[in-house]
C-alpha atoms as a PDB file:
ATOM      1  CA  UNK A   1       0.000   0.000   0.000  1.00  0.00           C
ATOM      2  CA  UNK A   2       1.201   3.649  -0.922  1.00  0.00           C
ATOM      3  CA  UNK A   3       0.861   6.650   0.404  1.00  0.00           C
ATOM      4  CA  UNK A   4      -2.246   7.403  -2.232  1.00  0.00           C
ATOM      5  CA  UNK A   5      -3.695   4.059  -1.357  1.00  0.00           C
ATOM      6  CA  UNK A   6      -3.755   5.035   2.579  1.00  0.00           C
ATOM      7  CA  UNK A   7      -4.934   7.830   2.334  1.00  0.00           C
ATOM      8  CA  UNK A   8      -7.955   6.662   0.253  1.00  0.00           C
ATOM      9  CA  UNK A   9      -8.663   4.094   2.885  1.00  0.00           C
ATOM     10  CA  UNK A  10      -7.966   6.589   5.488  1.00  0.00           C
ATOM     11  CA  UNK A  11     -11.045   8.843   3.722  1.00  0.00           C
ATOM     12  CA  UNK A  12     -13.236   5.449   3.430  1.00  0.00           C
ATOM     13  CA  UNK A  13     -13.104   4.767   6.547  1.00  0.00           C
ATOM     14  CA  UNK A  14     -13.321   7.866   8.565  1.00  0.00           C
ATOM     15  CA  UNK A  15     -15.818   9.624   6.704  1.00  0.00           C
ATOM     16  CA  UNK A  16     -13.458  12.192   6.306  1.00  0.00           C
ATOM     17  CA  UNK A  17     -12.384  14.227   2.630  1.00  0.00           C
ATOM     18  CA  UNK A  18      -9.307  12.070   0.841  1.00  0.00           C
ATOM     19  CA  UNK A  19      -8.167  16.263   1.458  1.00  0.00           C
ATOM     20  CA  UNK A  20      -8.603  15.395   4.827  1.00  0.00           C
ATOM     21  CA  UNK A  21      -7.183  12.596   4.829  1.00  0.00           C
ATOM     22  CA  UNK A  22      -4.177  13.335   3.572  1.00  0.00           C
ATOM     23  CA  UNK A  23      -3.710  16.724   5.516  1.00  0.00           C
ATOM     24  CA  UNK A  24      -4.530  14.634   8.826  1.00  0.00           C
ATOM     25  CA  UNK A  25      -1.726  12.096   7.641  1.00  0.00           C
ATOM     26  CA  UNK A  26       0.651  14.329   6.544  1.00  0.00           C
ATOM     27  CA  UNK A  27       0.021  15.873  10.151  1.00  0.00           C
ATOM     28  CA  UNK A  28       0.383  12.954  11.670  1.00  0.00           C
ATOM     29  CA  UNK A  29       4.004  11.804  10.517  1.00  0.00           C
ATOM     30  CA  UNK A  30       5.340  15.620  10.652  1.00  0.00           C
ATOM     31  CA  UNK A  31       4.294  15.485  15.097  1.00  0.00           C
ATOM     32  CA  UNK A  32       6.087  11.863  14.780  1.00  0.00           C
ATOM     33  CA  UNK A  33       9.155  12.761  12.609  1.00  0.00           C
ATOM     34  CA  UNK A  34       9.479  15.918  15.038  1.00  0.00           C
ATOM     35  CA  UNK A  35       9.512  13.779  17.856  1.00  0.00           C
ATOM     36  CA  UNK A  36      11.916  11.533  16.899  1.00  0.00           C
ATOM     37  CA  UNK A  37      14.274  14.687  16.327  1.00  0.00           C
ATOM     38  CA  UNK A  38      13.736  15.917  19.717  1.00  0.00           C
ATOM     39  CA  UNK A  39      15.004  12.194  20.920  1.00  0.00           C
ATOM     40  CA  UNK A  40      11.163  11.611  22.320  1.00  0.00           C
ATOM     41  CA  UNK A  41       9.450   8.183  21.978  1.00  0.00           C
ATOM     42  CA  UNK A  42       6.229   8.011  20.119  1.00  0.00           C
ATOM     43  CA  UNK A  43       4.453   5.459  21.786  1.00  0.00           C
ATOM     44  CA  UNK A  44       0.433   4.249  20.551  1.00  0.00           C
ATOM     45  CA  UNK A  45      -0.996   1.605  22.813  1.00  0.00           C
ATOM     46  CA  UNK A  46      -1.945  -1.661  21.114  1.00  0.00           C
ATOM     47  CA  UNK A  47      -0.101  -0.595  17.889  1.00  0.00           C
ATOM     48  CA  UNK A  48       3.485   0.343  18.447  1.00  0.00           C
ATOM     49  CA  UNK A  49       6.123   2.174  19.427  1.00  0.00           C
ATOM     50  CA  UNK A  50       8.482   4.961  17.325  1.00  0.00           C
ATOM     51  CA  UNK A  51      11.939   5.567  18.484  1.00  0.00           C
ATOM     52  CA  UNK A  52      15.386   6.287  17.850  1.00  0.00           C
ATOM     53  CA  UNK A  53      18.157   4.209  18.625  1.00  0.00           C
ATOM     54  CA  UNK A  54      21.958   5.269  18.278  1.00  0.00           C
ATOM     55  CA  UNK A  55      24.263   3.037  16.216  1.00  0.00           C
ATOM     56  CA  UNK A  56      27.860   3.143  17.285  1.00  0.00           C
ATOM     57  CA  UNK A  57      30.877   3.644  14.689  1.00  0.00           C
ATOM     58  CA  UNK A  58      32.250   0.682  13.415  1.00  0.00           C
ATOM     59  CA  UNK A  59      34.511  -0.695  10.595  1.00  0.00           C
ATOM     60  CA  UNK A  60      33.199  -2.638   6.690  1.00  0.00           C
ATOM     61  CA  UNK A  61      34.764  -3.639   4.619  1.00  0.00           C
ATOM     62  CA  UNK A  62      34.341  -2.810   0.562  1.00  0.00           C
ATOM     63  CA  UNK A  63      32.997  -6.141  -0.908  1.00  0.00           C
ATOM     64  CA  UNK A  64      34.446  -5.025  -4.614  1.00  0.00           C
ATOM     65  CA  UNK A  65      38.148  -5.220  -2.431  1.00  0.00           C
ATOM     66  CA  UNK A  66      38.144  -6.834   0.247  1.00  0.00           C
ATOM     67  CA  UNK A  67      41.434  -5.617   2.042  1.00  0.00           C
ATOM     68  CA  UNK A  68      40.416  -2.327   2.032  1.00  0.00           C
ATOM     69  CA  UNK A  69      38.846  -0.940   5.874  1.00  0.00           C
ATOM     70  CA  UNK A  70      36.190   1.308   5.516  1.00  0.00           C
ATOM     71  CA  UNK A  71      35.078   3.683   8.652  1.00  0.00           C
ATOM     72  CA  UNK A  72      31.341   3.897   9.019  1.00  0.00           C
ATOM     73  CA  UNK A  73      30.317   6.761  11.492  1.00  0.00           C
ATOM     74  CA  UNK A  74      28.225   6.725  15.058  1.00  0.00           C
ATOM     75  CA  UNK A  75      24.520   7.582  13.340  1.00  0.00           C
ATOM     76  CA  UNK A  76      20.992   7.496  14.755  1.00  0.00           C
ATOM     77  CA  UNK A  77      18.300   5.400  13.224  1.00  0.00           C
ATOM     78  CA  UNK A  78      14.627   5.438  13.658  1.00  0.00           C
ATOM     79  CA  UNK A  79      12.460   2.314  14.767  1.00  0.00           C
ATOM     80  CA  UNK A  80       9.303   1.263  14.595  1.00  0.00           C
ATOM     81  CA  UNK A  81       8.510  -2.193  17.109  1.00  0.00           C
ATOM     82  CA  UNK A  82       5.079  -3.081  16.731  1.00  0.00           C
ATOM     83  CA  UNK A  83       3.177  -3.748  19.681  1.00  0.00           C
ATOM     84  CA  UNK A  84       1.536  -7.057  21.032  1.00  0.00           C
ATOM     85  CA  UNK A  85      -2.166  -6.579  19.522  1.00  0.00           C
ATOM     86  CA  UNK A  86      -0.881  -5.623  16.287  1.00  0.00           C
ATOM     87  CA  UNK A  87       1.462  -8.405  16.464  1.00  0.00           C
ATOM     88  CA  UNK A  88      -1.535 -10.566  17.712  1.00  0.00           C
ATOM     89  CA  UNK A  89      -3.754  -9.090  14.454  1.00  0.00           C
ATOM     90  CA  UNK A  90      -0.692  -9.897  12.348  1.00  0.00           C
ATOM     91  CA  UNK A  91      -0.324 -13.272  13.297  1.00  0.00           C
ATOM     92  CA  UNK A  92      -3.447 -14.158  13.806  1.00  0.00           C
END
């Protein structure tokens, strides 16, 4: 599913303008992307959790030459883990 096709079910299902929709979407992952920024978790009961985890600095190596060491920087990452009912819905 895209972003198009969300929002379209978003609309079906809430009654609401695909406008709407979209606008409350959009609205949606700018509070949770401005969150994660701010180092906050985004936490939604029964659905999941957003969060940002830090990844430490560490070596690779270049597969197309192998001898070569290649230093990959400390970065953050977000994450999404999905919570038990989802899970539950998922598996079900």
């Amino acid at each position: 599913m895209n972003k198009a096709q969300l929002v379209a079910s978003m609309a079906e299902k809430s009654g609401l303008t695909k406008k709407d929709a979209e606008a409350a979407l959009n609205a949606f992952m700018k509070s949770v992307e401005e969150s994660l920024v701010n180092g906050e978790k985004v936490s939604l009961v029964g659905f999941g959790t957003f969060d940002v985890r830090e990844r430490k600095a560490r070596q690779g190596r270049n597969p197309r030459n192998p001898e070569q060491v290649i230093e990959i920087p400390a970065s953050k990452a977000p994450v999404f883990k999905a919570g038990k009912a989802l899970k539950d819905m998922v598996n079900a």
